[in-house]
Protein backbone atom coordinates (compact mmCIF):
# COMPACT_ATOMS: atom_id res chain seq x y z
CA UNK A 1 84.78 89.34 108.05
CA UNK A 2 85.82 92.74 107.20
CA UNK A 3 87.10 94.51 104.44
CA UNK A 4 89.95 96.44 104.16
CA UNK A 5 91.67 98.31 101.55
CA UNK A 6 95.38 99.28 101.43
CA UNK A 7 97.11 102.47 99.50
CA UNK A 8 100.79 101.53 98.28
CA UNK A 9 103.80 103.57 97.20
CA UNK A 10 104.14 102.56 93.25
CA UNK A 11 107.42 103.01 90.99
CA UNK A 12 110.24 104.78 92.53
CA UNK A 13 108.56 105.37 95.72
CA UNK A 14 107.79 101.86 96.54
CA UNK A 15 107.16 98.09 95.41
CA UNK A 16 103.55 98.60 95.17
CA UNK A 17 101.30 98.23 92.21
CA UNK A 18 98.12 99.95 93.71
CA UNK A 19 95.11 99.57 95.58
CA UNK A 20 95.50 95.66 97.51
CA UNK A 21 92.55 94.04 99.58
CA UNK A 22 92.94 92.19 102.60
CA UNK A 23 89.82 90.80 104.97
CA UNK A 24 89.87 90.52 108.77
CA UNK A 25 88.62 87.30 109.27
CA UNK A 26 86.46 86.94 112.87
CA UNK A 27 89.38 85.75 114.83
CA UNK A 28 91.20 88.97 113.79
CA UNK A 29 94.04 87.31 111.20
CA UNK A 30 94.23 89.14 107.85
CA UNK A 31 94.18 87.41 104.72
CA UNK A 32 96.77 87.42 102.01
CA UNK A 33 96.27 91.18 100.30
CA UNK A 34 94.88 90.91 97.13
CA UNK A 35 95.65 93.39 94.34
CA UNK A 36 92.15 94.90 93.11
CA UNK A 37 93.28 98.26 91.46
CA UNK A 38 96.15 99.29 89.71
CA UNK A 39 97.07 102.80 90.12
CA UNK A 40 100.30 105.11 90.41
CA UNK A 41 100.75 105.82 94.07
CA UNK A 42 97.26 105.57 95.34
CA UNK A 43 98.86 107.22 99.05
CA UNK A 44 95.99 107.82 100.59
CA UNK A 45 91.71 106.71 100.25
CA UNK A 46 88.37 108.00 101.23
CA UNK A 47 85.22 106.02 100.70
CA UNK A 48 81.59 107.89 99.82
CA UNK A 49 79.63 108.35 102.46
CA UNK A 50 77.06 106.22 100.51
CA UNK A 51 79.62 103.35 99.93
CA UNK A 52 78.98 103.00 96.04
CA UNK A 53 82.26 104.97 94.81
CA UNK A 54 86.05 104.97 96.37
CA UNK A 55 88.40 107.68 95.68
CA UNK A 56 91.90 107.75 95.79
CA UNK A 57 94.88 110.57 95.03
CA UNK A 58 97.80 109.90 92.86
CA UNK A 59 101.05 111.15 94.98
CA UNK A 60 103.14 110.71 91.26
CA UNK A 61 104.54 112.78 89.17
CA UNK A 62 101.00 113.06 87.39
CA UNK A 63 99.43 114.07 90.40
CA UNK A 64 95.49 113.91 90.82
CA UNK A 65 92.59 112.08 92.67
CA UNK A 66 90.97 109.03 91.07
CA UNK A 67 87.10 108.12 91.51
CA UNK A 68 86.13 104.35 91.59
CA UNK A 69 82.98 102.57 91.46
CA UNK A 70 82.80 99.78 93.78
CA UNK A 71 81.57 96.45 91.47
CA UNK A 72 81.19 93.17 93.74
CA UNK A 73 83.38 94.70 96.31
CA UNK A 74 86.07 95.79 93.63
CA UNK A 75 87.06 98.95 92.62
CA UNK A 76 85.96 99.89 88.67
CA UNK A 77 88.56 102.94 87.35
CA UNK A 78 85.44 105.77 86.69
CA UNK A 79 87.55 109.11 86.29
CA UNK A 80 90.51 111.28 87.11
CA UNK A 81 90.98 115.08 87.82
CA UNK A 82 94.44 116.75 88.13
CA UNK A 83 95.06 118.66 91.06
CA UNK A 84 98.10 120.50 92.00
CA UNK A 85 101.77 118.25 92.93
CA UNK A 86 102.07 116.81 96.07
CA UNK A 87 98.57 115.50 97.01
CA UNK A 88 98.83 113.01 100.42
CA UNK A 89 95.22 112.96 102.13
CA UNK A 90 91.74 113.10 101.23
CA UNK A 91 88.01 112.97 102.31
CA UNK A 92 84.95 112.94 101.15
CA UNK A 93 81.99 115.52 102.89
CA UNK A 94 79.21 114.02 104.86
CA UNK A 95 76.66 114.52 102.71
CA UNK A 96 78.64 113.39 99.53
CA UNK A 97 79.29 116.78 97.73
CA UNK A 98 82.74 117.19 97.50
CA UNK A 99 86.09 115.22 97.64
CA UNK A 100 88.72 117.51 99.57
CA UNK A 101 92.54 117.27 99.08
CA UNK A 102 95.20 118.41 100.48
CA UNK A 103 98.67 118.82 98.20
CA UNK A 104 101.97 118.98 100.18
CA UNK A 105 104.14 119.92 97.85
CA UNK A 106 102.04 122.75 96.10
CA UNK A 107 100.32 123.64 99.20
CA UNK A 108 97.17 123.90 98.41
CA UNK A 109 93.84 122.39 99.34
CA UNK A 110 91.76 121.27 96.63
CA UNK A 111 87.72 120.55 96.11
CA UNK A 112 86.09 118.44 93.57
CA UNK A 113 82.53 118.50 93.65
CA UNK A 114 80.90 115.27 93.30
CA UNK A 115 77.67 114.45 91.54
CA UNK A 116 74.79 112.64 92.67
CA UNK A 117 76.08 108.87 91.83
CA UNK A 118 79.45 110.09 93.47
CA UNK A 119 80.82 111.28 89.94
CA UNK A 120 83.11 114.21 89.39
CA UNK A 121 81.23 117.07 88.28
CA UNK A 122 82.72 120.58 87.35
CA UNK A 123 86.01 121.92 87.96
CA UNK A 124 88.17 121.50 91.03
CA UNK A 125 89.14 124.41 92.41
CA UNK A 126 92.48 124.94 94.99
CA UNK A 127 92.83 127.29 97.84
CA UNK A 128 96.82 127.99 97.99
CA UNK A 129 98.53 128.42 101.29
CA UNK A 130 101.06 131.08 102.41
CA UNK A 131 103.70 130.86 105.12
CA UNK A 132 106.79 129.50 106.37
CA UNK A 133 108.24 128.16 110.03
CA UNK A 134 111.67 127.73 111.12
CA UNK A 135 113.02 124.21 109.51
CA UNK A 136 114.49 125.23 106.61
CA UNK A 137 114.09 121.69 104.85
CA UNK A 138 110.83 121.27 106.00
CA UNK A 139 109.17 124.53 106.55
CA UNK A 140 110.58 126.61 103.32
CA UNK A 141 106.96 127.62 102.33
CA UNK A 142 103.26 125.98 102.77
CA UNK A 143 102.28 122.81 102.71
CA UNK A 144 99.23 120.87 103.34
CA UNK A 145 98.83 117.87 104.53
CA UNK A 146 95.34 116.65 105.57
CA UNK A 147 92.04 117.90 105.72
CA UNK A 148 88.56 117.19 108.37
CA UNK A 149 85.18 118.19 108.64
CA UNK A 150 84.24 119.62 111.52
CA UNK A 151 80.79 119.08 113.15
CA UNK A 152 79.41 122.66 112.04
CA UNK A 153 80.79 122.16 108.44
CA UNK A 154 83.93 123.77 108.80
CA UNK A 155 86.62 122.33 106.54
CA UNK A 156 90.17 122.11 108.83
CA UNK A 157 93.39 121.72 107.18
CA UNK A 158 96.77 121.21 108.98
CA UNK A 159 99.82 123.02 107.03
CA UNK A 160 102.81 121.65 107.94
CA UNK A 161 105.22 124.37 106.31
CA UNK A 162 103.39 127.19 107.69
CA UNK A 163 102.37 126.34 111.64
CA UNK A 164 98.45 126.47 111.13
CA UNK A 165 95.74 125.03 111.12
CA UNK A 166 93.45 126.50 108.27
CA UNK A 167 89.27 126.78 108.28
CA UNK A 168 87.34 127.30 105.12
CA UNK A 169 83.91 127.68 104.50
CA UNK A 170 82.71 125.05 101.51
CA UNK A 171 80.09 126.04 99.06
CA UNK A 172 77.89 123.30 98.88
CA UNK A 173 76.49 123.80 95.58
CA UNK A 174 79.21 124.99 93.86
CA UNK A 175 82.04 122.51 95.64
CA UNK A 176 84.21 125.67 95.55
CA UNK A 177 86.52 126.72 99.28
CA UNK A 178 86.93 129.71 100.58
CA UNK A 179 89.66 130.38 103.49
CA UNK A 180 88.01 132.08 106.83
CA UNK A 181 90.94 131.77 109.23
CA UNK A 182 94.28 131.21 110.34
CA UNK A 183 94.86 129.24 113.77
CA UNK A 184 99.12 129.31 114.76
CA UNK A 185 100.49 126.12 116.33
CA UNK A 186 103.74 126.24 118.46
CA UNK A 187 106.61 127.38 116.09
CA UNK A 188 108.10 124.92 114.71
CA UNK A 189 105.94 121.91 115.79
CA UNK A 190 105.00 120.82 111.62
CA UNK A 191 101.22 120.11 112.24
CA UNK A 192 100.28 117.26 110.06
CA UNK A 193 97.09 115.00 110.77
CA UNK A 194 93.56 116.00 112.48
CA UNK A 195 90.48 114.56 113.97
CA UNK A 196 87.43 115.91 115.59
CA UNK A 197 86.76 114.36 118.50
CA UNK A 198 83.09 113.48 119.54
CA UNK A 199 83.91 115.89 122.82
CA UNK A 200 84.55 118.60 119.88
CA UNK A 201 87.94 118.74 120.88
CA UNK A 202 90.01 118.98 117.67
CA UNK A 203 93.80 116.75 117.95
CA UNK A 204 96.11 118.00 115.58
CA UNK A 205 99.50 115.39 115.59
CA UNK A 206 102.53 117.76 114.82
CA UNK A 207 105.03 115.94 113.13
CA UNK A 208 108.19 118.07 113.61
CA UNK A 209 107.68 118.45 117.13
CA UNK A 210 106.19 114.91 117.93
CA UNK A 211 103.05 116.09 119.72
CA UNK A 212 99.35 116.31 119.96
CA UNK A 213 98.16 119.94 120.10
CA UNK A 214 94.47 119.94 121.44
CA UNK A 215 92.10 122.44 120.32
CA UNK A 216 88.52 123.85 121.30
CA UNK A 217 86.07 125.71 119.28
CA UNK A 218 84.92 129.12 120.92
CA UNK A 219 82.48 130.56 118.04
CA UNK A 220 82.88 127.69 116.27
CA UNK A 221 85.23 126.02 114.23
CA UNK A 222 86.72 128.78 112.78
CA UNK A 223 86.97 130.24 115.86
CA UNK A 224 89.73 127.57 117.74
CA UNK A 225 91.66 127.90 120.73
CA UNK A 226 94.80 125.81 121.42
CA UNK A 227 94.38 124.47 125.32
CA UNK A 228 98.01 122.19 125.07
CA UNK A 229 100.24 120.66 123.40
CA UNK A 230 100.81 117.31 124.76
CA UNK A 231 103.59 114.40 123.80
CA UNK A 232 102.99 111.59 121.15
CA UNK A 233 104.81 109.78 122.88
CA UNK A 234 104.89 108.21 126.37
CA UNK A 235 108.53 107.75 126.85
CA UNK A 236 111.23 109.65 125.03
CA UNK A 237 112.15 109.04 121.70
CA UNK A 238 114.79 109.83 119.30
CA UNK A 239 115.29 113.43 117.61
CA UNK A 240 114.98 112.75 113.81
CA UNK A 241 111.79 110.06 115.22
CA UNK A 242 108.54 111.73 112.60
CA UNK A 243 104.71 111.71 113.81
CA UNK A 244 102.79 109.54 111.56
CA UNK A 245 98.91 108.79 112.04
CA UNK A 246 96.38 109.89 114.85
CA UNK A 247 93.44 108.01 115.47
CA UNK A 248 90.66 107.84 117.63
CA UNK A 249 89.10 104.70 119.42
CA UNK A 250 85.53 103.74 118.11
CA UNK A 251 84.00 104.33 122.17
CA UNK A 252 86.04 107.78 122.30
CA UNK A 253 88.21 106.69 124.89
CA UNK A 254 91.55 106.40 123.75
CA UNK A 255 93.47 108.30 120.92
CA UNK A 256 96.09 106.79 119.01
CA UNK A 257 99.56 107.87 117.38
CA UNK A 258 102.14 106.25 115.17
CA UNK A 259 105.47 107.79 114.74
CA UNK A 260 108.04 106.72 112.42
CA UNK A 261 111.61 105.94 113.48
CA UNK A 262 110.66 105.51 116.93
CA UNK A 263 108.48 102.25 114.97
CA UNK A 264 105.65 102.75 117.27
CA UNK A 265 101.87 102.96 118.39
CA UNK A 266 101.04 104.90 121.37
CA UNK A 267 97.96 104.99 123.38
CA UNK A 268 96.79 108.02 124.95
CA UNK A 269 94.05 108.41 127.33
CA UNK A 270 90.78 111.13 127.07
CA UNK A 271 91.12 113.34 129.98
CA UNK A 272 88.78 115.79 131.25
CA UNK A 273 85.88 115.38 128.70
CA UNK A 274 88.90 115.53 125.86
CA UNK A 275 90.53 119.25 127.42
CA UNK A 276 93.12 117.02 128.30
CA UNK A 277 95.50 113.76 127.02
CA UNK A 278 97.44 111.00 128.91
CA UNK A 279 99.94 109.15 126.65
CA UNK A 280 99.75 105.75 128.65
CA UNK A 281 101.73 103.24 126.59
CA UNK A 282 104.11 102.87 123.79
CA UNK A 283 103.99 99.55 121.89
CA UNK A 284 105.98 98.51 118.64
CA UNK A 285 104.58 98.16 116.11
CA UNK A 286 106.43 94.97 114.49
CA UNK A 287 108.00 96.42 111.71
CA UNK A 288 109.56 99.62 110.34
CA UNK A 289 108.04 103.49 109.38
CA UNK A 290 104.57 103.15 110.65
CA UNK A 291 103.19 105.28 108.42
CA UNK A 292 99.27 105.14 108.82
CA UNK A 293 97.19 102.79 110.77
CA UNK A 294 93.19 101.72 111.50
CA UNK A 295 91.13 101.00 114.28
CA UNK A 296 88.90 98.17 113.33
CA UNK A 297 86.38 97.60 116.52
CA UNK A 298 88.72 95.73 118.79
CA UNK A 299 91.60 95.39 116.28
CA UNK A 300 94.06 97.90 115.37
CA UNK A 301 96.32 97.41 111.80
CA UNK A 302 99.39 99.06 111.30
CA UNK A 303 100.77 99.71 107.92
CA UNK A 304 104.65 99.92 108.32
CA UNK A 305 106.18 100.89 105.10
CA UNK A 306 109.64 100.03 105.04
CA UNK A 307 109.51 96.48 106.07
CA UNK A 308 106.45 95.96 103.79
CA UNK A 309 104.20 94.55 106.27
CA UNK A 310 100.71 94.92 107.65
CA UNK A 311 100.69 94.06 111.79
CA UNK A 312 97.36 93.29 113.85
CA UNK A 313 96.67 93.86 117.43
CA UNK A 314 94.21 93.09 119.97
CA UNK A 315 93.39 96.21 121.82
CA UNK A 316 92.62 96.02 125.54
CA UNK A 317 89.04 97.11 126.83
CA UNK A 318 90.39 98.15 130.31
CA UNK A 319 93.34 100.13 128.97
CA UNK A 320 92.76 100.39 125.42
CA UNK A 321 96.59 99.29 124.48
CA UNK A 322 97.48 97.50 121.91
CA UNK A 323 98.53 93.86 122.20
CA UNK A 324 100.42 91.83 119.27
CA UNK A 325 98.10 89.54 117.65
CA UNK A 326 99.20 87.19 115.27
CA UNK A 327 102.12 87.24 112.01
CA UNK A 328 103.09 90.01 110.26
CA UNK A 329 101.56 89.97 106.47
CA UNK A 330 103.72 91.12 103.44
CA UNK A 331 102.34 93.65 101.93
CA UNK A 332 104.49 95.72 99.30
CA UNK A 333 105.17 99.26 100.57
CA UNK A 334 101.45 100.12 102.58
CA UNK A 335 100.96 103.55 103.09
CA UNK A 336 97.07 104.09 104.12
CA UNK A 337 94.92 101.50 105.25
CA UNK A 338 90.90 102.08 105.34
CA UNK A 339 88.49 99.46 106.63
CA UNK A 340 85.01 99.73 104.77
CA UNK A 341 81.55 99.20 106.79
């Protein structure tokens, strides 16, 4: 059995109440979710590289991220910090030093530092953004929307207002960011999830423009060349259809996408030592407004918002695509799903 925690929309954003646990029993059915956490909002979570403390942010009107011990698998409220409107993603640095935001609305990119127990410690400090693109409803100004380590330590951010991907360097004893560069996307493409890849290829989904843009390091991670942009999706979908969630398969083999509207998961094949990405099938993803999903081993959850359900599938070994496994589970407006070890 696994563990896995699901974010909720709270108040006038959703039905949710909080943080909800669920287990993936060895046959792959989910259980009933279980509410362990009240919180405003808790959009998105990031667990401590040593396990003992969960953090989530509070996308509310009192915006901020939330630390949590973990007590006999539950979450125990430890502390809050504000941080600037709009937060939607975190993560936590390898070695446990620092939780890193990112803040759509206000654009910025935040650091906490973290003590030694996984504890806020000092101030948290925000880098803002700058820049605009060509949607005027979407790209009026900055704003960022998720945030990766890279292998060298670089911290990437995707800013979905501006076109960029941003690098900063991160202070390790201080927790504090500072911006080193700028990398342009395609104009208008709205970049708004990353992962490294373990080729080092770096996958950026753009949500505007509903593709993948694939990017190497040169230098280093700073330093990062776009090779393509590919499609999200395999087969055409419809205009106002939204990128959601990119993923990458535990073996490296496959990358995955949800996009909203559409109501989809799409598989997409590593080309070319990851240079290079083949979207090979689009599957639905049995409800409405996928808006994250997990890769659990040889399970894959989707967390469709809108029709308040969490949906498990079977993913192939030969071709990695999903396959429907199994009932829908109600679960009151999920917005981020994260399976623990």
């Amino acid at each position: 059995m696994r563990q896995i925690l699901v974010g909720t929309y709270t108040g006038e954003r959703g039905g949710g109440r909080g943080i909800y646990r669920m287990w993936r029993e060895a046959d792959g059915a989910l259980t009933q979710p279980e509410l362990v956490a009240e919180q405003d909002s808790p959009s998105y979570l990031a667990l401590h590289p040593g396990g003992r403390a969960l953090y989530a942010v509070a996308e509310s009107a009192d915006s901020g991220v939330v630390h949590y011990d973990f007590v006999d698998g539950r979450p125990r409220l430890r502390g809050r910090r504000a941080i600037p409107a709009g937060p939607c993603h975190l993560v936590v640095t390898p070695s446990g030093e620092a939780v890193l935001s990112a803040s759509y609305d206000a654009g910025t990119v935040n650091s906490q530092p973290l003590g030694v127990d996984g504890g806020f410690v000092g101030a948290t400090t925000s880098v803002a953004g700058y820049g605009s693109g060509p949607d005027p409803e979407r790209q009026e100004g900055p704003h960022a929307h998720a945030v990766a380590i890279a292998p060298d330590g670089t911290v990437l951010s995707t800013d979905l207002g501006a076109d960029l991907v941003r690098a900063h360097r991160l202070d390790a004893e201080t927790g504090t960011l500072r911006p080193v560069a700028a990398i342009p996307l395609p104009e208008g493409c709205g970049p708004r999830h990353v992962v490294v890849h373990a080729s080092g290829h770096v996958y950026v989904l753009t949500e505007l423009a509903g593709g993948i843009a694939v990017l190497a390091p040169r230098s280093g991670y700073a330093d990062l060349e776009l090779l393509a942009h590919e499609p999200a999706t395999r087969d055409d979908v419809p205009g106002d259809a939204l990128g959601a969630a990119i993923r990458v398969s535990d073996d490296g083999r496959f990358v995955y996408t949800s996009t909203r509207g559409a109501d989809l998961v799409t598989t997409h094949q590593v080309k070319a030592d990851g240079t290079r990405l083949r979207p090979v099938a689009d599957v639905p993803t049995g409800g409405r407004w996928p808006r994250d999903f997990c890769v659990d081993g040889q399970w894959l959850h989707v967390a469709n918002e809108h029709s308040a359900t969490v949906c498990t599938f079977r993913l192939s070994p030969r071709t990695g695509a999903p396959e429907p496994f199994g009932d829908p589970v109600p679960v009151p407006s999920p917005v981020c799903l994260l399976p623990l070890p």
